[in-house]
Protein backbone atom coordinates (compact mmCIF):
# COMPACT_ATOMS: atom_id res chain seq x y z
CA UNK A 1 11.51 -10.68 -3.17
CA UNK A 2 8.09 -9.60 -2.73
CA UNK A 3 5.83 -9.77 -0.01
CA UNK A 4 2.62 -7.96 1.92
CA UNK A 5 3.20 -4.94 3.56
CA UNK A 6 1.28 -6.59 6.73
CA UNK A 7 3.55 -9.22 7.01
CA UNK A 8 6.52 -6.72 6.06
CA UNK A 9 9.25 -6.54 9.30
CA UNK A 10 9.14 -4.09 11.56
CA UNK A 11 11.42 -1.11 11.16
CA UNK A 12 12.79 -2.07 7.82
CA UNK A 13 11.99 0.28 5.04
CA UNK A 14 10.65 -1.37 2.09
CA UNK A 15 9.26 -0.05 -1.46
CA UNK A 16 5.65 -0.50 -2.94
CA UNK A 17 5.70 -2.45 -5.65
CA UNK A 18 2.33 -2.82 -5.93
CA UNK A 19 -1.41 -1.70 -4.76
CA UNK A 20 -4.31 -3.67 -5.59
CA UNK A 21 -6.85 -0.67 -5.39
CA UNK A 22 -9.48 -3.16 -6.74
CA UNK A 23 -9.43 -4.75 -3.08
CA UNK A 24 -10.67 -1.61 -1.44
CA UNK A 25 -13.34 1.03 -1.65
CA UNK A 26 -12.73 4.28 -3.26
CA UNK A 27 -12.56 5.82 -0.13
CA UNK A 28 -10.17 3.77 1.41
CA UNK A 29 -8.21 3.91 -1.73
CA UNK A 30 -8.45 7.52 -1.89
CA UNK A 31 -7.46 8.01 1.56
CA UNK A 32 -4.09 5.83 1.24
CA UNK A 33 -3.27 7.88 -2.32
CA UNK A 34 -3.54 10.88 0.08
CA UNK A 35 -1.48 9.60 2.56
CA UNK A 36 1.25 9.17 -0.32
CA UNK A 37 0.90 5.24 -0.46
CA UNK A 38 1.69 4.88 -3.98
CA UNK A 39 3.78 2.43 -6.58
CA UNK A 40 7.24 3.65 -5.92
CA UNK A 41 6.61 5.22 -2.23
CA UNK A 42 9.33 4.03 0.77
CA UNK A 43 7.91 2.72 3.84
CA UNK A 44 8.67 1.99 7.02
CA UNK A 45 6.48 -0.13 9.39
CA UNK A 46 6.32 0.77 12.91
CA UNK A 47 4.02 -1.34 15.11
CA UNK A 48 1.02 -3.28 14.78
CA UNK A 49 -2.25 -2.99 16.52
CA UNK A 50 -2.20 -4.35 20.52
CA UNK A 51 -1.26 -7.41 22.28
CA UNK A 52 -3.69 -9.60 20.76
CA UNK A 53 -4.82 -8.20 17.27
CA UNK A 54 -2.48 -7.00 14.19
CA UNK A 55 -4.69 -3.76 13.23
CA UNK A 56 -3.99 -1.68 12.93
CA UNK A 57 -0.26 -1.00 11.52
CA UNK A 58 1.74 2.16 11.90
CA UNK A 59 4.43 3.02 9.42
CA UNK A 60 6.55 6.27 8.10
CA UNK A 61 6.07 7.83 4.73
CA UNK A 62 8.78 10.76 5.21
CA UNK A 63 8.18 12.56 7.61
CA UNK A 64 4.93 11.49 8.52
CA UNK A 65 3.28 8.96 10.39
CA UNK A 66 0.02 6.81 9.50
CA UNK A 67 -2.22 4.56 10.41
CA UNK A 68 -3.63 1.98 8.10
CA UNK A 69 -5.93 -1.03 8.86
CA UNK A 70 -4.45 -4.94 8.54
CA UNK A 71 -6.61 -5.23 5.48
CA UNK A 72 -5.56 -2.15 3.64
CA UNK A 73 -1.89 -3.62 4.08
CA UNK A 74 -2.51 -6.78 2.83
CA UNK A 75 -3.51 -5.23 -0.56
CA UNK A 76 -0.09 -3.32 -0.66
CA UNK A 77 3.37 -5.80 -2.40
CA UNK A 78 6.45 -4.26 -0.87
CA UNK A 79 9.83 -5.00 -1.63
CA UNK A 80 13.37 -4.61 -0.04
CA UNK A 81 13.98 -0.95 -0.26
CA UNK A 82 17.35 0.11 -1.80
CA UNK A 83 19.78 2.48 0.23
């Protein structure tokens, strides 16, 4: 089953299946390749934004911890991540 990383549950790891780097700048794009966001990459969503707004979200990749922006999340298909 695939679905948005936004919309992904909270501390469930899930795989990218799929980036649509057209939906981005370069920048941005560039930034989440360095983060290790790629086709392939577990995740693990954290927590979103505050009380009354979604952005941004938190999740794990590894070791490390990131920060990416509602939008940027909603260009990333995830699915169930196998254990």
């Amino acid at each position: 089953m695939i679905a948005k990383l936004d919309s992904s549950p909270l501390g469930i790891a899930v795989r990218i299946a799929r980036i649509d780097w057209t939906s981005m700048s370069h920048d941005e794009g560039r930034r989440l390749r360095e983060f290790g966001l790629l086709e392939g990459s577990e995740v693990t969503p954290l927590h979103r934004g505050s009380l009354f707004s979604r952005d941004p979200l938190a999740l794990t990749i590894g070791r490390m911890k990131v920060i990416i922006r509602s939008k940027q999340a909603a260009a990333i298909e995830v699915e169930p991540a196998t254990t």
